[in-house]
C-alpha atoms as a PDB file:
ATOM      1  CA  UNK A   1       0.555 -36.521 -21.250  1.00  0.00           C
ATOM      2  CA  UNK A   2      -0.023 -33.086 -21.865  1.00  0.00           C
ATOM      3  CA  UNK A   3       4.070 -32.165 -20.527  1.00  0.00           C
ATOM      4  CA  UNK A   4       4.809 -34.663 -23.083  1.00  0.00           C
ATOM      5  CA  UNK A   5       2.594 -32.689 -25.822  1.00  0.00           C
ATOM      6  CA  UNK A   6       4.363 -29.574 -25.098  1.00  0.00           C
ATOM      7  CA  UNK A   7       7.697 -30.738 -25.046  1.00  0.00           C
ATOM      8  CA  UNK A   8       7.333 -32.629 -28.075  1.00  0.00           C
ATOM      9  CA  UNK A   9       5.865 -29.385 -30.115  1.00  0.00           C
ATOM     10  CA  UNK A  10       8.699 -27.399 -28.291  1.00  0.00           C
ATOM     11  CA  UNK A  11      11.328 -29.853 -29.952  1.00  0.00           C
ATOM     12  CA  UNK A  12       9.447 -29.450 -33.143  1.00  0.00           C
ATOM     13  CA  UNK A  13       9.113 -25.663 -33.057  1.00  0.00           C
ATOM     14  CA  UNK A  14      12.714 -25.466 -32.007  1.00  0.00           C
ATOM     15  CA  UNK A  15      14.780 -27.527 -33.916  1.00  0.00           C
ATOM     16  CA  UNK A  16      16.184 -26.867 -37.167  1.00  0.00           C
ATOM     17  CA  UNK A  17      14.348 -28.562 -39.547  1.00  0.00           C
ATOM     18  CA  UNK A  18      12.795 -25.256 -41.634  1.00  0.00           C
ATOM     19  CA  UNK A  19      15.584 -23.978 -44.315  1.00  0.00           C
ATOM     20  CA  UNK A  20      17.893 -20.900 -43.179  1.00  0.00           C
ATOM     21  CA  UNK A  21      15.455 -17.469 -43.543  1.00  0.00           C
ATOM     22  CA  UNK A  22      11.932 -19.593 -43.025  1.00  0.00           C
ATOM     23  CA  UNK A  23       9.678 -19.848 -40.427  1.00  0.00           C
ATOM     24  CA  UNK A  24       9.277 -23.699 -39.042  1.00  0.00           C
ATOM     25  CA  UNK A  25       5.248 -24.959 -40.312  1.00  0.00           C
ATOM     26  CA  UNK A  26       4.852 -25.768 -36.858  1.00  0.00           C
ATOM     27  CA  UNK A  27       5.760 -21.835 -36.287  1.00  0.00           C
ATOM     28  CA  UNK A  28       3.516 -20.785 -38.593  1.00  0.00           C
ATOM     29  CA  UNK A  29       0.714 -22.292 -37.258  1.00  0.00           C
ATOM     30  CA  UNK A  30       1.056 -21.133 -33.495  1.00  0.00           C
ATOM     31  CA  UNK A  31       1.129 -17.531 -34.806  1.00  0.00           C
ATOM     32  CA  UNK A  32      -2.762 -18.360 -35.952  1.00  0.00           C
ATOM     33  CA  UNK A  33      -5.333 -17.568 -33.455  1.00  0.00           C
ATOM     34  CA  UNK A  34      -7.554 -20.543 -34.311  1.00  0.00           C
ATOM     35  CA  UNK A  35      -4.637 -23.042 -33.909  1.00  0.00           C
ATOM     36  CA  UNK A  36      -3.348 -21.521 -30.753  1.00  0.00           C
ATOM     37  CA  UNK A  37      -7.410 -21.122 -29.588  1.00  0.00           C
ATOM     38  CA  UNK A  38      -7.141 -25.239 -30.370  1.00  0.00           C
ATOM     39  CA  UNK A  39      -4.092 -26.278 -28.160  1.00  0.00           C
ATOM     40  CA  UNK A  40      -4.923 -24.038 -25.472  1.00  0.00           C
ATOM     41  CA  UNK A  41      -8.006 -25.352 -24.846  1.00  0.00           C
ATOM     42  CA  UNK A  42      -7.188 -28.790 -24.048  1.00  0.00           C
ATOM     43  CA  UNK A  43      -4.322 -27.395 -21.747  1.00  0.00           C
ATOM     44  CA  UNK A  44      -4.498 -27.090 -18.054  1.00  0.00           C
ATOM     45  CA  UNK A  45      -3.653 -23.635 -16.670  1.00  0.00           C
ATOM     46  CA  UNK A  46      -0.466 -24.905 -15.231  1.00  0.00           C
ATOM     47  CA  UNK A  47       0.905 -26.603 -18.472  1.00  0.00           C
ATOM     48  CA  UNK A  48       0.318 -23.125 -19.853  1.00  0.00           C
ATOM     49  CA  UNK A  49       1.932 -21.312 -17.275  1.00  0.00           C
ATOM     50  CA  UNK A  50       5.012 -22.944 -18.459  1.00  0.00           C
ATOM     51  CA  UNK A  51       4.933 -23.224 -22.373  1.00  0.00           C
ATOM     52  CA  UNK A  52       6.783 -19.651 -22.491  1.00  0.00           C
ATOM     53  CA  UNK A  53       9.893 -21.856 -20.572  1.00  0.00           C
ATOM     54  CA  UNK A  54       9.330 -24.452 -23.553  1.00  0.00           C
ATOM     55  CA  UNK A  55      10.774 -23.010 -26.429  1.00  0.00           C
ATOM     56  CA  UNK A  56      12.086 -19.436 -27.351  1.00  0.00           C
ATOM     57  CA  UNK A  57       9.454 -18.909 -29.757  1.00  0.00           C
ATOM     58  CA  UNK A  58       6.361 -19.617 -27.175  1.00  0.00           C
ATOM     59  CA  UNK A  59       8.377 -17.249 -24.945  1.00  0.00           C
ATOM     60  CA  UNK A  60       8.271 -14.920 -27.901  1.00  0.00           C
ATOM     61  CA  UNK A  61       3.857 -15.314 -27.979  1.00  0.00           C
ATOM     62  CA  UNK A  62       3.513 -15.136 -24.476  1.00  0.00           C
ATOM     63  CA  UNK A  63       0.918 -12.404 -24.570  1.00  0.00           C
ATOM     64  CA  UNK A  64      -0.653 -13.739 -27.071  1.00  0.00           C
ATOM     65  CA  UNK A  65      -0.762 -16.942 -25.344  1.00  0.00           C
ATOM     66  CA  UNK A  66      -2.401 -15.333 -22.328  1.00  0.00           C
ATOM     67  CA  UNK A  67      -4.746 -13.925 -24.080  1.00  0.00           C
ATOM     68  CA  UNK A  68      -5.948 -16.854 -25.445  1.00  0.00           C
ATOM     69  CA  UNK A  69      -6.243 -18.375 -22.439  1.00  0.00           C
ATOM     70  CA  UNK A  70      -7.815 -15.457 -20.883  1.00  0.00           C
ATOM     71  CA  UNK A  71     -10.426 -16.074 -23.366  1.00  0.00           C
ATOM     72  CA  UNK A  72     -10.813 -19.499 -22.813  1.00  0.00           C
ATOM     73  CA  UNK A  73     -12.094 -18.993 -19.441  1.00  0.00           C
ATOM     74  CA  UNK A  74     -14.302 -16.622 -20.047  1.00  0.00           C
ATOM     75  CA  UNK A  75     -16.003 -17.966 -23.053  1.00  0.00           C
ATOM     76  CA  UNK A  76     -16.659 -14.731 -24.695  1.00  0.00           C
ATOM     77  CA  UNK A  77     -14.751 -12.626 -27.209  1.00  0.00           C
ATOM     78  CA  UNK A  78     -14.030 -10.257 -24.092  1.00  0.00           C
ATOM     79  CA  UNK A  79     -12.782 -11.162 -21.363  1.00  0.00           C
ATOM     80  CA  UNK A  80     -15.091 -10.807 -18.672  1.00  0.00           C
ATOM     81  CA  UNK A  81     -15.231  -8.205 -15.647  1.00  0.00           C
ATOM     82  CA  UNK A  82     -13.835 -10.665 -12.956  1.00  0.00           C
ATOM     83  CA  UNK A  83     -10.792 -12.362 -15.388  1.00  0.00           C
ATOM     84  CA  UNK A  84      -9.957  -9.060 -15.717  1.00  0.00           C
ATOM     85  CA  UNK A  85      -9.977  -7.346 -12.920  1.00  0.00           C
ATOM     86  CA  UNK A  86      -7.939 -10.365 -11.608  1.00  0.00           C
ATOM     87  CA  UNK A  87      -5.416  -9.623 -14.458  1.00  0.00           C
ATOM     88  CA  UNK A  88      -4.899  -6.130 -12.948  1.00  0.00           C
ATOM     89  CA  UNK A  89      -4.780  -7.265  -9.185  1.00  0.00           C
ATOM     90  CA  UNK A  90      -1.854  -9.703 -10.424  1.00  0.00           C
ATOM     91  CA  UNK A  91       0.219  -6.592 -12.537  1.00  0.00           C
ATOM     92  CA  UNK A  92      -0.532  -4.220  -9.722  1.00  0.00           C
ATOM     93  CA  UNK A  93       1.603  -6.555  -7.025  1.00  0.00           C
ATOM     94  CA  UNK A  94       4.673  -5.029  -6.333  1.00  0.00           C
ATOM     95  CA  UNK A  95       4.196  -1.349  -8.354  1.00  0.00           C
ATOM     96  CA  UNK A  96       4.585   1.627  -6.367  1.00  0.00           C
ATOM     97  CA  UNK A  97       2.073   4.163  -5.430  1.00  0.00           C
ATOM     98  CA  UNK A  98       2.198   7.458  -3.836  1.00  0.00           C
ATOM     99  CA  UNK A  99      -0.513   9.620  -2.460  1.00  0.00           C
ATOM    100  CA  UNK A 100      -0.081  13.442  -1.184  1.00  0.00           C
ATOM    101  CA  UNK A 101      -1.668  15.625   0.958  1.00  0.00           C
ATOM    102  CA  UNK A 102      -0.958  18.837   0.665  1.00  0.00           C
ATOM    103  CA  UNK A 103      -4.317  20.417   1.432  1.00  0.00           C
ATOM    104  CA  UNK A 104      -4.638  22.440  -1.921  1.00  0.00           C
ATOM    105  CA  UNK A 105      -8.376  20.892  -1.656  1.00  0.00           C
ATOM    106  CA  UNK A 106      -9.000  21.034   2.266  1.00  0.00           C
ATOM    107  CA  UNK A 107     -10.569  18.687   3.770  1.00  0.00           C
ATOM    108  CA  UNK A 108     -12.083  17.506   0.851  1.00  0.00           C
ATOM    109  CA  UNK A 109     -11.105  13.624   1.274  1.00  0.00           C
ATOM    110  CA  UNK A 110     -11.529  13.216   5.087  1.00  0.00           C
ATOM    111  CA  UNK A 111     -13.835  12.687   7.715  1.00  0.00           C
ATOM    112  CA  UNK A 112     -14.422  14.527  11.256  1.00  0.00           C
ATOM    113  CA  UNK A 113     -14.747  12.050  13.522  1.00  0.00           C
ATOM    114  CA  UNK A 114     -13.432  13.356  17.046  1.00  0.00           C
ATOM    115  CA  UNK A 115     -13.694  16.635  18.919  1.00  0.00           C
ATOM    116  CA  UNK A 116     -10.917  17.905  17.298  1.00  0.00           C
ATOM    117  CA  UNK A 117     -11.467  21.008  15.116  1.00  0.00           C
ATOM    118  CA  UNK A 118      -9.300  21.557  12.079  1.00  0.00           C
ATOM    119  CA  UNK A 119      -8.539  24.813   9.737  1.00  0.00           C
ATOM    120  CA  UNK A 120      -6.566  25.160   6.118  1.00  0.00           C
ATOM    121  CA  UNK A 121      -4.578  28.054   7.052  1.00  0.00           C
ATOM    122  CA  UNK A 122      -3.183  30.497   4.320  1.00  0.00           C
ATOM    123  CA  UNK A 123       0.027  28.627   4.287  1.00  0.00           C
ATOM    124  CA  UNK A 124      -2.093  25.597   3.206  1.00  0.00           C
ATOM    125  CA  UNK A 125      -1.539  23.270   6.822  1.00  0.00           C
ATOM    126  CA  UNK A 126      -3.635  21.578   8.681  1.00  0.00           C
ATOM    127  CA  UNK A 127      -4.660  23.669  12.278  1.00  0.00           C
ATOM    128  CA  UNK A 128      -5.415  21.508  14.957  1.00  0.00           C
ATOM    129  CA  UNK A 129      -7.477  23.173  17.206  1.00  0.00           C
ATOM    130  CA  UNK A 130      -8.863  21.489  21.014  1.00  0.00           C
ATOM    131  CA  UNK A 131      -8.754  17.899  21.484  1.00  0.00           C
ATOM    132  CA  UNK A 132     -10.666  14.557  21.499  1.00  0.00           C
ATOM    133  CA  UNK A 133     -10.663  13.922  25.435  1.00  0.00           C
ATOM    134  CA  UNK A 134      -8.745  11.301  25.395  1.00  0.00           C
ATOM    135  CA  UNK A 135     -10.227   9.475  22.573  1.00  0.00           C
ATOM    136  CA  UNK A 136      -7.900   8.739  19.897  1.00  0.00           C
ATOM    137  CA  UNK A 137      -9.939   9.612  17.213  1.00  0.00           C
ATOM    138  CA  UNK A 138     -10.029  13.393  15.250  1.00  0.00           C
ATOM    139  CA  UNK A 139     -10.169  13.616  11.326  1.00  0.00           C
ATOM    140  CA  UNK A 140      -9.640  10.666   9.067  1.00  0.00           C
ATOM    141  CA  UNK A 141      -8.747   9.874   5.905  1.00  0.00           C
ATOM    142  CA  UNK A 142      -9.302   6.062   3.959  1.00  0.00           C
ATOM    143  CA  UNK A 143      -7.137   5.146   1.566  1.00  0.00           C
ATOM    144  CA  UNK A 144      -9.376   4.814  -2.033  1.00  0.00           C
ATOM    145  CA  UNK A 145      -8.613   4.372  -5.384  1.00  0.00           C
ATOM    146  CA  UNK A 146      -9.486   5.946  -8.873  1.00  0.00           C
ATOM    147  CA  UNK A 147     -13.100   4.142  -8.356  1.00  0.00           C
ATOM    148  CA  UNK A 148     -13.426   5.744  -5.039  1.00  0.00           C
ATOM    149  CA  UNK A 149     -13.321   1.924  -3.061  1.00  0.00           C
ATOM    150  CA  UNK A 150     -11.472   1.665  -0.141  1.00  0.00           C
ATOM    151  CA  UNK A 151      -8.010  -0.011  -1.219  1.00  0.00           C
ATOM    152  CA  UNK A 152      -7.317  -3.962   0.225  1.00  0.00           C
ATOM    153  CA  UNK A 153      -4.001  -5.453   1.024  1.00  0.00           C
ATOM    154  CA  UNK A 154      -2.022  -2.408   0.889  1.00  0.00           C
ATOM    155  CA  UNK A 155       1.768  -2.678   1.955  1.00  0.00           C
ATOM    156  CA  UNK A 156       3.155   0.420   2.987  1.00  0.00           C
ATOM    157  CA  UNK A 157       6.921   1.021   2.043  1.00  0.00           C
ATOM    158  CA  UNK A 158       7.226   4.536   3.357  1.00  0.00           C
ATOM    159  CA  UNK A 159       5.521   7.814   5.113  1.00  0.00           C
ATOM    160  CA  UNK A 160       6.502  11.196   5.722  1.00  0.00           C
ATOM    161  CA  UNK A 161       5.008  14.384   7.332  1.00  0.00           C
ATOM    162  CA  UNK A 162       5.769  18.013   8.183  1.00  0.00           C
ATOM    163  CA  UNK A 163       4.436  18.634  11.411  1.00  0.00           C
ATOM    164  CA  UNK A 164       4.685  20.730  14.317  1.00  0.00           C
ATOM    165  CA  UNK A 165       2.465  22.292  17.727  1.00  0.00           C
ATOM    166  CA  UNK A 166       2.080  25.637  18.903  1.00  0.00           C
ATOM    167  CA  UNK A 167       0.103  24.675  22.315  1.00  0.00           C
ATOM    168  CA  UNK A 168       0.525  22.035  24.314  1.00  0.00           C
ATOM    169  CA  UNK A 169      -0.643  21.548  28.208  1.00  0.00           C
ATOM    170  CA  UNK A 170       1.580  20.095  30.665  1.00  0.00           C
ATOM    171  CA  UNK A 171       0.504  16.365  30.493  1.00  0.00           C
ATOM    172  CA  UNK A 172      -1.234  16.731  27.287  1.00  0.00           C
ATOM    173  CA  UNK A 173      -0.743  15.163  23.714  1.00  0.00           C
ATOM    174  CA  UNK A 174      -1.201  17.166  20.710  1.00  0.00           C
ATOM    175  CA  UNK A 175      -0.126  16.047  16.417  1.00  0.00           C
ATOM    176  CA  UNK A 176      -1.451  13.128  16.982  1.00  0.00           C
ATOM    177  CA  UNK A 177      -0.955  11.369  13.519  1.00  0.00           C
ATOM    178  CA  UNK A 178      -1.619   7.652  13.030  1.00  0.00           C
ATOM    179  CA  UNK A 179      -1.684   5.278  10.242  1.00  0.00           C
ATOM    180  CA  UNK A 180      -4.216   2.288  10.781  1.00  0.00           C
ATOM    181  CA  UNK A 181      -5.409  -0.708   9.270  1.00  0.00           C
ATOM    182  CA  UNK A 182      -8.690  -1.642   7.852  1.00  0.00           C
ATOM    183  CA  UNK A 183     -10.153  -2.542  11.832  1.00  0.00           C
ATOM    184  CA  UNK A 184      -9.604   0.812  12.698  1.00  0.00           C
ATOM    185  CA  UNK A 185     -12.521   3.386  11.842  1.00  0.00           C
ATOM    186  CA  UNK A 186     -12.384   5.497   8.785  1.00  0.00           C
ATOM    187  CA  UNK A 187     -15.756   6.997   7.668  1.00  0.00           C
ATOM    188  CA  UNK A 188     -18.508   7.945   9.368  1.00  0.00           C
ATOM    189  CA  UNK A 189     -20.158   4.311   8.980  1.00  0.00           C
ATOM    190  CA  UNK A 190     -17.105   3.026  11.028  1.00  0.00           C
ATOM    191  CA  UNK A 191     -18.055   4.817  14.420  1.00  0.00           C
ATOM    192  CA  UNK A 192     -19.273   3.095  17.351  1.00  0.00           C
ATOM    193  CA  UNK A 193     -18.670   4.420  21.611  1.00  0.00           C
ATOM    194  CA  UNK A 194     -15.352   1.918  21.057  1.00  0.00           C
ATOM    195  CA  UNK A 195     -14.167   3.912  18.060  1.00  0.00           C
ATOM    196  CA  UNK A 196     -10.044   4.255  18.520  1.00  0.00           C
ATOM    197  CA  UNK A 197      -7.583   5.004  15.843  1.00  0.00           C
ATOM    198  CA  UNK A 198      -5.150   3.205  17.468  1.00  0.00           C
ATOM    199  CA  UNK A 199      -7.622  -0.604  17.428  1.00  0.00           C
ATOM    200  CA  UNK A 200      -5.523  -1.370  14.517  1.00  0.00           C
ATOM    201  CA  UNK A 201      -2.061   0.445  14.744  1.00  0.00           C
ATOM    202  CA  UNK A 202       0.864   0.756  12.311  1.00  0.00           C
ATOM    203  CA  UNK A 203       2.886   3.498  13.765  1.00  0.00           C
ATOM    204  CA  UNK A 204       1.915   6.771  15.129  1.00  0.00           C
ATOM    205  CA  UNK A 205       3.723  10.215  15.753  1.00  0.00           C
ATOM    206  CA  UNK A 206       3.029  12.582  18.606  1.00  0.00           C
ATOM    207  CA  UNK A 207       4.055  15.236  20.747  1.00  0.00           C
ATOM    208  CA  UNK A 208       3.842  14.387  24.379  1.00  0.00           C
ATOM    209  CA  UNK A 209       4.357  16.813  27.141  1.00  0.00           C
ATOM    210  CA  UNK A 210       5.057  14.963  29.974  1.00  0.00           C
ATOM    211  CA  UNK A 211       8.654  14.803  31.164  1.00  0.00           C
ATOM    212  CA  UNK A 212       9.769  17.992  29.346  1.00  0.00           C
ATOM    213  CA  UNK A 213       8.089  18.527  25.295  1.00  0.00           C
ATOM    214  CA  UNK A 214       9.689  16.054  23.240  1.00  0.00           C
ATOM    215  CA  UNK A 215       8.569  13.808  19.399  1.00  0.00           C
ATOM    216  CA  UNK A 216       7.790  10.399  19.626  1.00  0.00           C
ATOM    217  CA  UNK A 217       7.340   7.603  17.420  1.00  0.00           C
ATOM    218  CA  UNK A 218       5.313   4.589  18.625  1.00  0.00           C
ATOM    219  CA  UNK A 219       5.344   1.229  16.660  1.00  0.00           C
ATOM    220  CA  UNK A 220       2.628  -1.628  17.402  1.00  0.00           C
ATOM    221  CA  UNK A 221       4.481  -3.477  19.518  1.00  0.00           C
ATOM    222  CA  UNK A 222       3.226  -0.489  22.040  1.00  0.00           C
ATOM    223  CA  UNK A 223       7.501   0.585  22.236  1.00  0.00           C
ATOM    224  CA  UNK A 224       7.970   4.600  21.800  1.00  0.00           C
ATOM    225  CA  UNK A 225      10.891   6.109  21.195  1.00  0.00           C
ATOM    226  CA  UNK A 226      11.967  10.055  21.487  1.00  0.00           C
ATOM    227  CA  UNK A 227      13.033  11.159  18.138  1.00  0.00           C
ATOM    228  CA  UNK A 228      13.141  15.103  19.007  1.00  0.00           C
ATOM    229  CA  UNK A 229      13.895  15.647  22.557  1.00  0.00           C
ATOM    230  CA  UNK A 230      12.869  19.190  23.867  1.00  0.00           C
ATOM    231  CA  UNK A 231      10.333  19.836  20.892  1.00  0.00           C
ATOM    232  CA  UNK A 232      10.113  23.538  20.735  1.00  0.00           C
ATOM    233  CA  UNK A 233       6.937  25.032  19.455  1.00  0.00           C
ATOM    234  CA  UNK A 234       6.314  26.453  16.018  1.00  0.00           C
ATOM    235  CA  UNK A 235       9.176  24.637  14.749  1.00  0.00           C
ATOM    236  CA  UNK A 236       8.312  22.328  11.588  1.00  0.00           C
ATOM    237  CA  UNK A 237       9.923  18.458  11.711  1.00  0.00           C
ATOM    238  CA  UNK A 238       9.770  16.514   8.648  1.00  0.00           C
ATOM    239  CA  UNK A 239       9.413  13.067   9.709  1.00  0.00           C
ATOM    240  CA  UNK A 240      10.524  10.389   7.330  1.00  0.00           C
ATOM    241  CA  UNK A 241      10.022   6.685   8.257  1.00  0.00           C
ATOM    242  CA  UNK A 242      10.770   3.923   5.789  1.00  0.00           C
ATOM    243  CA  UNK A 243       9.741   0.550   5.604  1.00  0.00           C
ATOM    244  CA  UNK A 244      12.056  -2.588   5.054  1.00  0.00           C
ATOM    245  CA  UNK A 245      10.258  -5.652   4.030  1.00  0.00           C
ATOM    246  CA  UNK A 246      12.374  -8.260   3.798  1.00  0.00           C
ATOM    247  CA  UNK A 247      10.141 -11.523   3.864  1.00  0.00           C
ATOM    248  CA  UNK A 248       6.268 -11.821   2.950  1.00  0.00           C
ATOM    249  CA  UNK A 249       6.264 -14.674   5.672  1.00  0.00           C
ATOM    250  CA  UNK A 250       7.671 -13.624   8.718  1.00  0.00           C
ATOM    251  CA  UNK A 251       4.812 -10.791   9.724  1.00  0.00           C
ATOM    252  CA  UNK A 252       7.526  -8.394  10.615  1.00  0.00           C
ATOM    253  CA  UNK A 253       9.395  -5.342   8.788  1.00  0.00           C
ATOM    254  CA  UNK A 254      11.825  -2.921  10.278  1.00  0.00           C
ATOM    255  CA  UNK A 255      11.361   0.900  10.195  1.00  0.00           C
ATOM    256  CA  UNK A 256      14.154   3.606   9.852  1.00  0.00           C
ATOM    257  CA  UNK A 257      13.124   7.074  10.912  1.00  0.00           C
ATOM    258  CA  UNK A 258      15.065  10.115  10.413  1.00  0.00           C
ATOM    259  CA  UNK A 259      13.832  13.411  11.387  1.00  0.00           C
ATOM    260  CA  UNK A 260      14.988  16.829   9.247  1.00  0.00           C
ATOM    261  CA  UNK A 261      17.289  14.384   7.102  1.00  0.00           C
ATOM    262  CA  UNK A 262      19.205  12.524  10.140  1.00  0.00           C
ATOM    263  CA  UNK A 263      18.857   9.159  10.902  1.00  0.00           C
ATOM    264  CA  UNK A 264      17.264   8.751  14.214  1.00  0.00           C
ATOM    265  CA  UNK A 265      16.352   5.088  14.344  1.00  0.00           C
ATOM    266  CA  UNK A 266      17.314   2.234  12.829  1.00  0.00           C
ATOM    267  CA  UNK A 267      15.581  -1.400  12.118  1.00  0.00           C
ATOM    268  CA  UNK A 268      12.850  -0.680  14.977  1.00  0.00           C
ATOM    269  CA  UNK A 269      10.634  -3.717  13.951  1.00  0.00           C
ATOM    270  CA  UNK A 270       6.729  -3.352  13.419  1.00  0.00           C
ATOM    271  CA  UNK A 271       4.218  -5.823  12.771  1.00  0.00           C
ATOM    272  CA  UNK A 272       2.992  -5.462   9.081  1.00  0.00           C
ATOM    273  CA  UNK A 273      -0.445  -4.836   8.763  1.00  0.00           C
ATOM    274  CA  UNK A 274      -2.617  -4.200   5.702  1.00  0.00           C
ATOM    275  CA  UNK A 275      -2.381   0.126   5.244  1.00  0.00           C
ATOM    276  CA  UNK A 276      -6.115   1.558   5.131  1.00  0.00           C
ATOM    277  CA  UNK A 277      -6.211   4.523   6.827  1.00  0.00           C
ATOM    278  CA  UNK A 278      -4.558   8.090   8.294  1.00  0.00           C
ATOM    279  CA  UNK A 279      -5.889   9.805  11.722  1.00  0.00           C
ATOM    280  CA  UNK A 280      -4.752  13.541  12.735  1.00  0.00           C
ATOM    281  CA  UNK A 281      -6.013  14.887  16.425  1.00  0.00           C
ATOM    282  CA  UNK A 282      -4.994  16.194  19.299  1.00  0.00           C
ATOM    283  CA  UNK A 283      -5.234  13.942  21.877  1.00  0.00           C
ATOM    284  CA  UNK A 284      -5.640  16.866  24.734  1.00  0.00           C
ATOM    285  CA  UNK A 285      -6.717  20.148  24.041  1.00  0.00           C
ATOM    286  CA  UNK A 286      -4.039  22.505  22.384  1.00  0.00           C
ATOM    287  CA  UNK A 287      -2.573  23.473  19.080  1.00  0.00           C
ATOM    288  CA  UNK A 288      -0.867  21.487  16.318  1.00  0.00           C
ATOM    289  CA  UNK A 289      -0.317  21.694  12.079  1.00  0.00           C
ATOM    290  CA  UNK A 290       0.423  19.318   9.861  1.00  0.00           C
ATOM    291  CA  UNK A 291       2.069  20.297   6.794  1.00  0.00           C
ATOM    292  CA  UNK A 292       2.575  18.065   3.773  1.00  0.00           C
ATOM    293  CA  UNK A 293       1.666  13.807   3.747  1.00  0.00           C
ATOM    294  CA  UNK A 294       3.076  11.611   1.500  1.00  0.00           C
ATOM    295  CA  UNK A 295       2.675   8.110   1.471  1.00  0.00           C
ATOM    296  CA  UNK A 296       4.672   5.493  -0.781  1.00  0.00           C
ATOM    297  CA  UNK A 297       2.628   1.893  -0.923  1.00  0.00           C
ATOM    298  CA  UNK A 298       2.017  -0.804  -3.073  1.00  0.00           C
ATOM    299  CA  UNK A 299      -0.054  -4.142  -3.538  1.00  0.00           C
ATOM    300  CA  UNK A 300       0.930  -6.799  -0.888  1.00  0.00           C
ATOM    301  CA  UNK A 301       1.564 -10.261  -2.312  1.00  0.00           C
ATOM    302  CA  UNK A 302      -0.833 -12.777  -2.311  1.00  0.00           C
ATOM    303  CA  UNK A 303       1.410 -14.972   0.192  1.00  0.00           C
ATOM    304  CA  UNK A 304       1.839 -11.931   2.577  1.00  0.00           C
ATOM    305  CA  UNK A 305       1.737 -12.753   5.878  1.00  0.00           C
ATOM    306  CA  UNK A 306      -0.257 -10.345   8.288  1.00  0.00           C
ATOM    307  CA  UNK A 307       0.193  -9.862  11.672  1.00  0.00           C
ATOM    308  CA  UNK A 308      -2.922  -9.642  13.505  1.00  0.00           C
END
């Protein structure tokens, strides 16, 4: 019945019944507040979902129309904290973000939670200095927004980082840097004797020294890859890895990496996981840097499929 309301005022407000230069009555009237307030509020929220598809001029009031409705549920002249904030979450799906690191403000927005020791140097990087035993854990950073909460159902879309070691032991691991989900810890409150960066892996870069020094990039699937082979110290490599999501059901994406601008993989798949998190630590004592972080990301739809 109320399909056959809309389409009948769509007809009405469409057709050409008002003289050439003037506005259709019926027009007139959904341009009011209190008539619109009226029809809206015997409408169900999917009948108004589709009036803009009705007729050009409801397309033309859309806002308007949502607005209304907006009001509707919450009963009050404002809408309320909740309708709203669910009004953002909705616009936010899909927009880019991009946070940088670049250690102007030092270690302002992370924790220490490993044995690994870090220093700003002059040339504003990150000095890694010892190592976590064997723990991968070290300094950590959770993703927050403006209101300083930690940010839900984040989809990251790409990640780079200048990095490079100085010292590394035969059979050690130094530049450790991980991105983790939200069951990884991030904070202080997070730690427990089980506490592991990796408990919730995205990808992770590292320098290795086991057959020769070489760059790796691991994905969650535990598969590494050499992306530098014979890694020679003091040497920066900016490591760029994108992040092709092709389908919010499927659980998977597939990561290009290139290192100093060339393409060293291609479509290496990784299970998508919500982003929450950044780790940096040697794994083994030695010394490492990490230049500049920048991470591209964005809300994850609400049909996204996560791997878990």
């Amino acid at each position: 019945l109320c399909r056959a309301h809309v389409a009948l005022l769509g007809q009405k407000m469409s057709g050409s019944s008002a003289a050439p230069g003037r506005r259709a009555p019926l027009i007139s009237l959904w341009s009011r507040d209190d008539v619109r307030t009226a029809v809206i509020d015997f409408l169900p929220t999917r009948t108004i979902a589709a009036l803009p598809f009705v007729a050009k001029s409801l397309h033309e009031t859309q806002s308007r129309l949502l607005i209304t409705a907006i009001k509707r549920r919450a009963k009050t002249t404002v809408p309320n904290p909740p309708t709203t904030r669910a009004c953002l979450d909705a616009l936010l799906v899909g927009e880019p973000k991009h946070i940088r690191e670049d250690w102007t403000r030092g270690l302002e927005a992370w924790y220490r939670l490993g044995d690994t020791t870090g220093a700003i140097t002059t040339s504003h990087r990150l000095m890694l200095t010892g190592g976590s035993d064997g723990r991968h854990i070290g300094f950590a950073r959770p993703l927050r927004g403006p209101s300083l909460r930690r940010l839900q159902n984040m989809l990251v879309t790409r990640f780079r980082v200048e990095m490079s070691f100085f010292l590394c032991p035969a059979g050690g691991e130094v530049g450790c840097v991980i991105l983790s989900g939200p069951n990884s810890p991030a904070d202080p409150g997070d730690l427990d004797e089980d506490a592991d960066a990796i408990s919730d892996l995205l990808c992770a870069l590292t320098f290795p020294r086991t057959q020769g020094q070489n760059l790796l990039f691991i994905n969650n699937f535990g598969s590494e890859r050499v992306i530098v082979a014979g890694a020679t110290p003091n040497t920066k490599y900016t490591v760029d890895v994108i992040f092709r999501h092709e389908s919010v059901t499927s659980g998977l994406c597939a990561a290009d990496v290139s290192v100093n601008g060339q393409r060293v993989i291609q479509e290496m798949p990784v299970e998508v996981r919500p982003l929450s998190s950044i780790h940096l630590f040697n794994l083994n004592s030695g010394t490492s840097r990490i230049g500049n972080i920048d991470i591209w990301y964005e809300r994850a739809r609400p049909d996204q499929v996560w791997c878990n």
